[in-house]
N, C-alpha and C. Protein backbone atom coordinates (compact mmCIF):
# COMPACT_ATOMS: atom_id res chain seq x y z
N UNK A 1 230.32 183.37 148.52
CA UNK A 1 231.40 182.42 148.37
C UNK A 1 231.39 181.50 149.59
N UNK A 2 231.71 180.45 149.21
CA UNK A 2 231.65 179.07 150.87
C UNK A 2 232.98 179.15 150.57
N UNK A 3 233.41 179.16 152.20
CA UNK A 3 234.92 178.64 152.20
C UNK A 3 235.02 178.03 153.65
N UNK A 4 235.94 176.89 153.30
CA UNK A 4 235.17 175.83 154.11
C UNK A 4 237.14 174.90 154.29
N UNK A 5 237.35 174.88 155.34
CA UNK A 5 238.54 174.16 155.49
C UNK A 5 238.62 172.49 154.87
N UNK A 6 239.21 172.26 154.14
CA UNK A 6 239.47 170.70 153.61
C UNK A 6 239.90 169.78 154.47
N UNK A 7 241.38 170.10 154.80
CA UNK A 7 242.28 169.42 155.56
C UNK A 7 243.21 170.43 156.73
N UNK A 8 243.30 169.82 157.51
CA UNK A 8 244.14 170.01 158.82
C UNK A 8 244.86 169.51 159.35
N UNK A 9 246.71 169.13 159.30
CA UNK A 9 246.83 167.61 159.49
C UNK A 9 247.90 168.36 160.36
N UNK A 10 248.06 167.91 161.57
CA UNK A 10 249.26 168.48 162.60
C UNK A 10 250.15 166.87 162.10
N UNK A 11 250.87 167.07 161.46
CA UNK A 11 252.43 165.94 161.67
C UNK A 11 253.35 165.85 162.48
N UNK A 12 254.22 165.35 162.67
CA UNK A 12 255.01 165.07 163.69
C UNK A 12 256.31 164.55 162.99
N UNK A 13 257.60 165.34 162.90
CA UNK A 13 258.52 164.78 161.98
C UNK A 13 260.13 164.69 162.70
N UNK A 14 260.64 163.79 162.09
CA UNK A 14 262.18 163.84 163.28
C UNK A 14 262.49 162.38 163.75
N UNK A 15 263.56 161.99 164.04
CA UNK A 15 263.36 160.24 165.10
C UNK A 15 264.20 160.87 166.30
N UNK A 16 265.87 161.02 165.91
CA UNK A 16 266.43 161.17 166.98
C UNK A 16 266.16 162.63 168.02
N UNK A 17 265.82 163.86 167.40
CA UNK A 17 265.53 164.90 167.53
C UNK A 17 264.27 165.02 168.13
N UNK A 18 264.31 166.21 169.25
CA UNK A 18 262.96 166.33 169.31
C UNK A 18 261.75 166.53 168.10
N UNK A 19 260.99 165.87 168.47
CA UNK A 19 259.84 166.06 167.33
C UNK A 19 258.96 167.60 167.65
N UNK A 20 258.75 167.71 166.32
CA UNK A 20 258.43 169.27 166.02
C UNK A 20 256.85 169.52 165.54
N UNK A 21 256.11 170.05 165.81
CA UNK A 21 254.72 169.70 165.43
C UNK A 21 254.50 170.55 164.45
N UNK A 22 254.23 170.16 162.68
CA UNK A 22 253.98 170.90 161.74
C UNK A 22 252.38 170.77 161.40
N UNK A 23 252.03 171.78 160.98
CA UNK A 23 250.55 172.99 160.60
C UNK A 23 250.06 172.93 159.55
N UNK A 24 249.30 171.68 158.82
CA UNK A 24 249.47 172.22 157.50
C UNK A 24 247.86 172.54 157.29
N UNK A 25 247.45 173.81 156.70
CA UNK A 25 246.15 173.68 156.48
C UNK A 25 245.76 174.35 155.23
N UNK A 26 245.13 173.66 154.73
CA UNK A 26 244.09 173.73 152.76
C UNK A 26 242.79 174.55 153.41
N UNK A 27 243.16 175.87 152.35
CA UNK A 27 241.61 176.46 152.45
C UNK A 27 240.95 176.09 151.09
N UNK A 28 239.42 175.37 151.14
CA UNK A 28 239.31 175.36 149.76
C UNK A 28 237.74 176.60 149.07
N UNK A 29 237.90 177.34 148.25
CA UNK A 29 236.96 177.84 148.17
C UNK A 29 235.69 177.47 146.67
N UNK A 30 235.03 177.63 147.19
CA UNK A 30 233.87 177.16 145.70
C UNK A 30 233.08 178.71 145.33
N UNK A 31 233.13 178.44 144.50
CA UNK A 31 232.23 179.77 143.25
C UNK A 31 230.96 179.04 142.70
N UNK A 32 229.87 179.21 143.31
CA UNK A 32 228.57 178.60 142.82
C UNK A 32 228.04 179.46 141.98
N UNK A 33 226.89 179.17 140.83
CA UNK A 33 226.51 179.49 139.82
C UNK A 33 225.95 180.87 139.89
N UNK A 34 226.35 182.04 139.10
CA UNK A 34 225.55 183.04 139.28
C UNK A 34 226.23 183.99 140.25
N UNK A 35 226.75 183.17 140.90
CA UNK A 35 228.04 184.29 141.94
C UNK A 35 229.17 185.23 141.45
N UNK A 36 229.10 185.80 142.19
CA UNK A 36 230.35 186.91 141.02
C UNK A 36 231.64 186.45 141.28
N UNK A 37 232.32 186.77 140.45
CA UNK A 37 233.74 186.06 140.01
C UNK A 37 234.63 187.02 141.09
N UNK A 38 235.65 186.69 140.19
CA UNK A 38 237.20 187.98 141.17
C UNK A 38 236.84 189.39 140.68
N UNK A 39 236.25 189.71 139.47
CA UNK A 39 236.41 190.76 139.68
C UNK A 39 234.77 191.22 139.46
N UNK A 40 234.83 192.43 139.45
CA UNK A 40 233.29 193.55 140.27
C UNK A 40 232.65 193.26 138.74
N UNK A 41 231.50 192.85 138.57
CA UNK A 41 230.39 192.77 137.67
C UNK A 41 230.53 190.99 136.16
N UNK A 42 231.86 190.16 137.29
CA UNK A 42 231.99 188.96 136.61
C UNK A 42 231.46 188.08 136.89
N UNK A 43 230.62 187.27 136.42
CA UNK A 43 229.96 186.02 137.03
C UNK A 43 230.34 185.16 135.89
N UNK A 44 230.83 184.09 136.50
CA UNK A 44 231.48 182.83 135.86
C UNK A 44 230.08 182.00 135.03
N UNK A 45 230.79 181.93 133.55
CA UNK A 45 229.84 181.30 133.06
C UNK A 45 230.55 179.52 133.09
N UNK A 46 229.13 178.75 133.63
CA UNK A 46 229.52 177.64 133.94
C UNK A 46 228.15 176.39 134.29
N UNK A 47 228.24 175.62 133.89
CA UNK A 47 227.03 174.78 134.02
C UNK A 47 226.54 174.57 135.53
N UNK A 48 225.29 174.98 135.48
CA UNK A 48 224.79 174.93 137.25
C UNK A 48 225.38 174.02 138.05
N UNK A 49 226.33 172.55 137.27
CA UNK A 49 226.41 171.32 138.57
C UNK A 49 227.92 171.99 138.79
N UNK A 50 228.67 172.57 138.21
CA UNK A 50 230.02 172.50 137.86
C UNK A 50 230.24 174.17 139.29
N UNK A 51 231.40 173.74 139.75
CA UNK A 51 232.02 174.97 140.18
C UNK A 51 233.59 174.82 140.51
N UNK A 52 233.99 176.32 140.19
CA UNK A 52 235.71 176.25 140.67
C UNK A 52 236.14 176.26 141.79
N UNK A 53 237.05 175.78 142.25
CA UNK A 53 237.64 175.36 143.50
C UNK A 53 238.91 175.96 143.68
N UNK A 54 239.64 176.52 144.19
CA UNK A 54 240.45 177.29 144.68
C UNK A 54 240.92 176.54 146.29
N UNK A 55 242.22 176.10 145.84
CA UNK A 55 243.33 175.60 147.10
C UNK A 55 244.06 176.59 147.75
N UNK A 56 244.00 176.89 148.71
CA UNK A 56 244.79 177.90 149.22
C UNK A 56 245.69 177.25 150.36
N UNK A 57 247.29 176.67 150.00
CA UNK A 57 247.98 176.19 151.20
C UNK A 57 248.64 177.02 151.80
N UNK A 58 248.90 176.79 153.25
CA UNK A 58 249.33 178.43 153.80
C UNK A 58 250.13 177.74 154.29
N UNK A 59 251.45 177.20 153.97
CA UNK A 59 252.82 177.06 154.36
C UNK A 59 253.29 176.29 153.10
N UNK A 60 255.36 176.57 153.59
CA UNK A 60 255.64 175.64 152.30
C UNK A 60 255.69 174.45 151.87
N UNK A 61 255.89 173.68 150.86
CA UNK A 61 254.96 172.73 150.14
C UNK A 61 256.55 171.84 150.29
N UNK A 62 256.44 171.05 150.99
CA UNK A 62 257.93 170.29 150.53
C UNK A 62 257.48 168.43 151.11
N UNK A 63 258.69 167.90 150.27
CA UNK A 63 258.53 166.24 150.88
C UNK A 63 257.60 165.73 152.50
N UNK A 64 257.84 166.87 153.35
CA UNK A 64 257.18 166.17 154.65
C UNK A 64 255.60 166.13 154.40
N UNK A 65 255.21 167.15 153.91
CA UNK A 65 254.10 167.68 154.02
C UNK A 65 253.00 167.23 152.73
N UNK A 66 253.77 166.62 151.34
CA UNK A 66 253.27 166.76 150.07
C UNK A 66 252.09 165.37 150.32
N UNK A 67 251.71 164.80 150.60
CA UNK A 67 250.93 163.98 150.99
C UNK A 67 249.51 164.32 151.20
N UNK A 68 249.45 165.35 152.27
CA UNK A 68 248.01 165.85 152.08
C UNK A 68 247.77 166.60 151.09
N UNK A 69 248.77 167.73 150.67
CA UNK A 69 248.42 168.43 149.34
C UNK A 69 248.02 167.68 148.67
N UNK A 70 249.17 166.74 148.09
CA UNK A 70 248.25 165.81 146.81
C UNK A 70 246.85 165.32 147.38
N UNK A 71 246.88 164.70 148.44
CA UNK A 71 245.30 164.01 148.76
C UNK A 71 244.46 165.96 148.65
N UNK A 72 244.18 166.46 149.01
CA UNK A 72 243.42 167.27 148.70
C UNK A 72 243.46 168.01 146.89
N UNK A 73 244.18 167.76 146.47
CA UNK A 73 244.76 168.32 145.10
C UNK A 73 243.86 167.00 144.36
N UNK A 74 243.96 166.01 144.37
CA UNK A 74 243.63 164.99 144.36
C UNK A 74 242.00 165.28 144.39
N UNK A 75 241.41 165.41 145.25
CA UNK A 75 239.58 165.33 145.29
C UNK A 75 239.51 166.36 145.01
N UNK A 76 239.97 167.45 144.61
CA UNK A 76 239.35 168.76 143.91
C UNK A 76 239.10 167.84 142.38
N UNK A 77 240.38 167.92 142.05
CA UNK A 77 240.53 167.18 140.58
C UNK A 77 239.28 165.62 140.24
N UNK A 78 239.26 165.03 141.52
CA UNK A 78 237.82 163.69 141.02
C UNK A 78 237.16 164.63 141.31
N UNK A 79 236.49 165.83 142.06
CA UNK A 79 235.67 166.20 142.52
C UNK A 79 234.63 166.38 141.24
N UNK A 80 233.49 165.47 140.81
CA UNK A 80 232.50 165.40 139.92
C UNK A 80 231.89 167.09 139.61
N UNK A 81 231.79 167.81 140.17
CA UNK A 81 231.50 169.42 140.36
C UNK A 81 232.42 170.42 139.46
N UNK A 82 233.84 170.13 140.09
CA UNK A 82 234.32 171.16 139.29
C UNK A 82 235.12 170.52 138.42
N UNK A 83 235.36 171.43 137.56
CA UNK A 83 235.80 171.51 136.01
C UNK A 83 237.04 172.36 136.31
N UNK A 84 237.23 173.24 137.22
CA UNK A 84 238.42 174.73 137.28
C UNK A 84 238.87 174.37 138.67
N UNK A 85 240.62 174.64 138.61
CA UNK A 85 240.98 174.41 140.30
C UNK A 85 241.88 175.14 140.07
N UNK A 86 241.78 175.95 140.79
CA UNK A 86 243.42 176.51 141.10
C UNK A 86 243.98 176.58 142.09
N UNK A 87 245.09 176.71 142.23
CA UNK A 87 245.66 176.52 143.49
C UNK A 87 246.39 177.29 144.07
N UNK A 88 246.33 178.45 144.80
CA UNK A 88 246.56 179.71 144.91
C UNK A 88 248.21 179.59 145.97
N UNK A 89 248.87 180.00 145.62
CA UNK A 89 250.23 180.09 146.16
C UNK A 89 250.88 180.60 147.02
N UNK A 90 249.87 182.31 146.87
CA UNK A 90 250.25 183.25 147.60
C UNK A 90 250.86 183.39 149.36
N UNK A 91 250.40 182.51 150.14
CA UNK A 91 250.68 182.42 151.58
C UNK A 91 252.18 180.98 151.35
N UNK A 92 252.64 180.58 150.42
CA UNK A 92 253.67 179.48 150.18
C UNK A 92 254.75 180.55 149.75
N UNK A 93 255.70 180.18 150.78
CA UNK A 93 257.04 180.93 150.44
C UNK A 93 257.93 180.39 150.01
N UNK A 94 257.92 178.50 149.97
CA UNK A 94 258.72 177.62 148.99
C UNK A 94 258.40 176.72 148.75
N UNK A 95 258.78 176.13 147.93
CA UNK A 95 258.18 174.82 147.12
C UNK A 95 259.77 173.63 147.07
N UNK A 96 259.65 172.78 147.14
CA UNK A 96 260.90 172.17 146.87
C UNK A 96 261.08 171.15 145.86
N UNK A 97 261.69 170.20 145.19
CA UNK A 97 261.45 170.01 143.69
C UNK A 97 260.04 168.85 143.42
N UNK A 98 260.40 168.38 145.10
CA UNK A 98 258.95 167.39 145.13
C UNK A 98 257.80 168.01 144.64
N UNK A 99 257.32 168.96 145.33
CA UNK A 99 256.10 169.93 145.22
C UNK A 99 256.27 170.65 144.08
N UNK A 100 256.99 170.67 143.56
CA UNK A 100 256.97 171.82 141.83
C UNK A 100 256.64 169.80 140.75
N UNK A 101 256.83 168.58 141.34
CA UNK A 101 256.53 167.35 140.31
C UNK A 101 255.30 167.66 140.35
N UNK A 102 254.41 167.33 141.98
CA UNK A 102 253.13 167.07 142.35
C UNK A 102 252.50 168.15 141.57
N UNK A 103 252.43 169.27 141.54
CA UNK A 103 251.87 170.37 140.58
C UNK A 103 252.09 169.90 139.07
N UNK A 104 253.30 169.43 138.41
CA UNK A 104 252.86 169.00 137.20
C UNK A 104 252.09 167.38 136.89
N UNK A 105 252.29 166.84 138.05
CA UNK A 105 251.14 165.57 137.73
C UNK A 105 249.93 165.86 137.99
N UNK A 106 249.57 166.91 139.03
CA UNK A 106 248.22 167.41 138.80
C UNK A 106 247.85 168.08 138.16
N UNK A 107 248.42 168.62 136.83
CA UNK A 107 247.76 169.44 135.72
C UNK A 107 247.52 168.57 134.92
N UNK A 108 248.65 167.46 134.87
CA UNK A 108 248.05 166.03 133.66
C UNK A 108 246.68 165.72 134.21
N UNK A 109 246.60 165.14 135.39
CA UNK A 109 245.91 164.52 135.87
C UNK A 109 244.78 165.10 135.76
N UNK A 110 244.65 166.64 135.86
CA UNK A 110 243.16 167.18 135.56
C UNK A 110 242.68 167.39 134.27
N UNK A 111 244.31 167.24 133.22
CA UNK A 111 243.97 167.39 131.77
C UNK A 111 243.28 166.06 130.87
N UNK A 112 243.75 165.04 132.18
CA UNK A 112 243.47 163.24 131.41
C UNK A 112 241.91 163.29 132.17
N UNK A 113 241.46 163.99 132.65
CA UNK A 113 239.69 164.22 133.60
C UNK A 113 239.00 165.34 132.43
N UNK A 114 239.77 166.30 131.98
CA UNK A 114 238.76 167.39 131.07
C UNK A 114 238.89 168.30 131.75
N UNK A 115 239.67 168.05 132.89
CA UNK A 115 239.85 169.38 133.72
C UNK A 115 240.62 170.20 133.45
N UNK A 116 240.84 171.78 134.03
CA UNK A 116 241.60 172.70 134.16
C UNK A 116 242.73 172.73 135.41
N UNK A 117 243.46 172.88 135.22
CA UNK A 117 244.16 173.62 136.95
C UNK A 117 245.37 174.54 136.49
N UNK A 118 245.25 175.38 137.29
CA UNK A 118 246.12 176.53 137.26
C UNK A 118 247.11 177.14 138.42
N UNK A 119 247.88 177.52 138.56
CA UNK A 119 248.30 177.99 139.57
C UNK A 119 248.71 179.66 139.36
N UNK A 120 248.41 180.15 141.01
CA UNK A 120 248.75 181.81 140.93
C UNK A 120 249.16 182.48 142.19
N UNK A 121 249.34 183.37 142.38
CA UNK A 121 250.44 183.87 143.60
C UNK A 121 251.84 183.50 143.56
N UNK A 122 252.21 183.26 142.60
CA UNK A 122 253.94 182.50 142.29
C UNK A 122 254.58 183.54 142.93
N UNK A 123 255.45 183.39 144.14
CA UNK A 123 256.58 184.62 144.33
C UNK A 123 257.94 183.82 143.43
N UNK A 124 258.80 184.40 143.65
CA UNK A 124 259.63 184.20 142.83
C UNK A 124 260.58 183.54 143.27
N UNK A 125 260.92 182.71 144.79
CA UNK A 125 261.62 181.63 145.14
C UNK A 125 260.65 180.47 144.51
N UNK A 126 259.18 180.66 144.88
CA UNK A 126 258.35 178.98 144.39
C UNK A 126 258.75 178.94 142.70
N UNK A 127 259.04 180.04 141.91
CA UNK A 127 258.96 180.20 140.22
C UNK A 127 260.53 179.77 140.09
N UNK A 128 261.55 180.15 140.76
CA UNK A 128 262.65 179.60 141.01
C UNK A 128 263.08 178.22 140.78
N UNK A 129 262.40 177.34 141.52
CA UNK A 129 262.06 175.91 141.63
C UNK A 129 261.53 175.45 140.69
N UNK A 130 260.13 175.94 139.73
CA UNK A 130 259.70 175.43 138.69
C UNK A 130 260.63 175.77 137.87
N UNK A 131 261.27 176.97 137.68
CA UNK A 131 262.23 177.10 137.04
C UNK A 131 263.28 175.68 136.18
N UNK A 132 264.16 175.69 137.47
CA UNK A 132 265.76 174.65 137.81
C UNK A 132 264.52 173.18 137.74
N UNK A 133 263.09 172.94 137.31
CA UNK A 133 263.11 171.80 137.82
C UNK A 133 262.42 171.06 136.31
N UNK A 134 262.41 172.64 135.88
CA UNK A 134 261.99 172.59 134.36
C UNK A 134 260.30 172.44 134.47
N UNK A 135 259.82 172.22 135.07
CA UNK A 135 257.61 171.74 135.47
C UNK A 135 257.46 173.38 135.27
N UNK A 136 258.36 174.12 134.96
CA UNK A 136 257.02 175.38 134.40
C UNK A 136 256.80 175.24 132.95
N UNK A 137 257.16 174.53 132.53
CA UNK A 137 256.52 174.19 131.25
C UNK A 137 255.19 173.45 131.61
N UNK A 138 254.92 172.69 132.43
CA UNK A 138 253.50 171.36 132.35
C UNK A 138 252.69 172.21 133.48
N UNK A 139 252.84 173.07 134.08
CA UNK A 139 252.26 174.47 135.08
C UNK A 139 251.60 175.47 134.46
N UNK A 140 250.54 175.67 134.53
CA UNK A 140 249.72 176.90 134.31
C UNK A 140 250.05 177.96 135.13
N UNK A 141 250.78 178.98 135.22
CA UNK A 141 251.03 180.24 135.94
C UNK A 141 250.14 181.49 135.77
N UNK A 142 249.28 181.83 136.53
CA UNK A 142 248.08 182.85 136.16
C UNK A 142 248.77 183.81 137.11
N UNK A 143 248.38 185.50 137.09
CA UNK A 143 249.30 186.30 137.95
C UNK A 143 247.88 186.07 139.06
N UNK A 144 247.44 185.79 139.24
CA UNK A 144 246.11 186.17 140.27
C UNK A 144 244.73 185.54 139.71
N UNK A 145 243.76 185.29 140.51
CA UNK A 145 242.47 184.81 140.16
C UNK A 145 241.68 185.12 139.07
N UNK A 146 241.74 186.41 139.43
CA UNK A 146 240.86 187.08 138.16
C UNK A 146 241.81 186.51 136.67
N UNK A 147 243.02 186.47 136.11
CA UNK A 147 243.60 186.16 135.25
C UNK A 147 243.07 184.92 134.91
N UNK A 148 242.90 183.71 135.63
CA UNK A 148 242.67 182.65 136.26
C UNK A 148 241.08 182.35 135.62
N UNK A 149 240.51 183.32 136.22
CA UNK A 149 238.85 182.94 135.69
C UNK A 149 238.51 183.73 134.88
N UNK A 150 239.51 184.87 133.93
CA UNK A 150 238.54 185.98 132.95
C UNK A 150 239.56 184.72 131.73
N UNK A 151 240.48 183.90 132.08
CA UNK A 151 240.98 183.21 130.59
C UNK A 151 239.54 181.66 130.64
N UNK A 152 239.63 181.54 131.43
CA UNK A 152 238.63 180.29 131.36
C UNK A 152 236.96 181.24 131.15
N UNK A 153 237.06 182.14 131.22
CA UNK A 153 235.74 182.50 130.79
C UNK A 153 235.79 182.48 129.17
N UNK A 154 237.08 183.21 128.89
CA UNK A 154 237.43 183.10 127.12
C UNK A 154 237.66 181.72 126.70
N UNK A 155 238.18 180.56 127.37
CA UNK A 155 238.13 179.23 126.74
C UNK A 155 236.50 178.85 126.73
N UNK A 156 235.22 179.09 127.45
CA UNK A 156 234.17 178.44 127.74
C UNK A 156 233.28 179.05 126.44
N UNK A 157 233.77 180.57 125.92
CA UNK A 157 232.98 181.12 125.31
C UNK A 157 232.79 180.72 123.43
N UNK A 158 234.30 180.33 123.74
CA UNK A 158 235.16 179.76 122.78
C UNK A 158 234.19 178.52 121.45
């Protein structure tokens, strides 16, 4: 598996207040052809150019910050390679209603490309938010990766 940092963006937010230096960093991971999947004896069936991409943001997702998400959410989705993105949740402890939109314009957005995207690690304050914001309807909710890549193995076989 390559896993390879995307983005790193230290911000700086506040006028009258001291300014506070925020962390935001995208892990993104790729699954190349023939590699084994999430789980023990799965290898993703998938055309040699094509691979899945996996976002991993490790803080929460709100108005200051939604900018690079989308820009990285964003080139997974043009990214000519992959076809599958998901965007793993698990290290995000909230989402705020901005970041529960940006997740449903990037499932259009990968659906108006031929793409997939999914999301997984939902705790139940970020499911909260999709909830009250109504976008878990236009949200793919997978419980974990493997869910994630053994249903897209059943759509490919399809």
């Amino acid at each position: 598996m390559v896993l390879s940092q995307i983005k790193c963006l230290a911000a700086f937010s506040g006028f009258s207040q001291p300014k506070k230096l925020f962390d935001f960093c995208i892990k993104v991971v790729t699954k190349t052809m023939g590699e084994q999947g999430s789980s023990p004896g799965e290898s993703l069936p998938m055309d040699k150019n094509q691979q899945p991409v996996i976002l991993r943001p490790n803080c929460a997702l709100t108005t200051s910050n939604l900018d690079v998400f989308w820009r990285s959410l964003h080139g997974a989705i043009n990214d000519e390679f992959s076809r599958e993105i998901l965007v793993d949740l698990q290290q995000v402890e909230f989402i705020d209603s901005a970041a529960a939109v940006v997740l449903s314009q990037g499932t259009k957005l990968a659906e108006s490309h031929g793409k997939r995207l999914g999301c997984c690690g939902i705790n139940s304050q970020v499911r909260m938010v999709l909830e009250l914001t109504q976008m878990e309807q236009f949200v793919r909710i997978f419980k974990d990766e493997a869910e994630f890549f053994a249903q897209a193995s059943r759509l490919l076989a399809a």
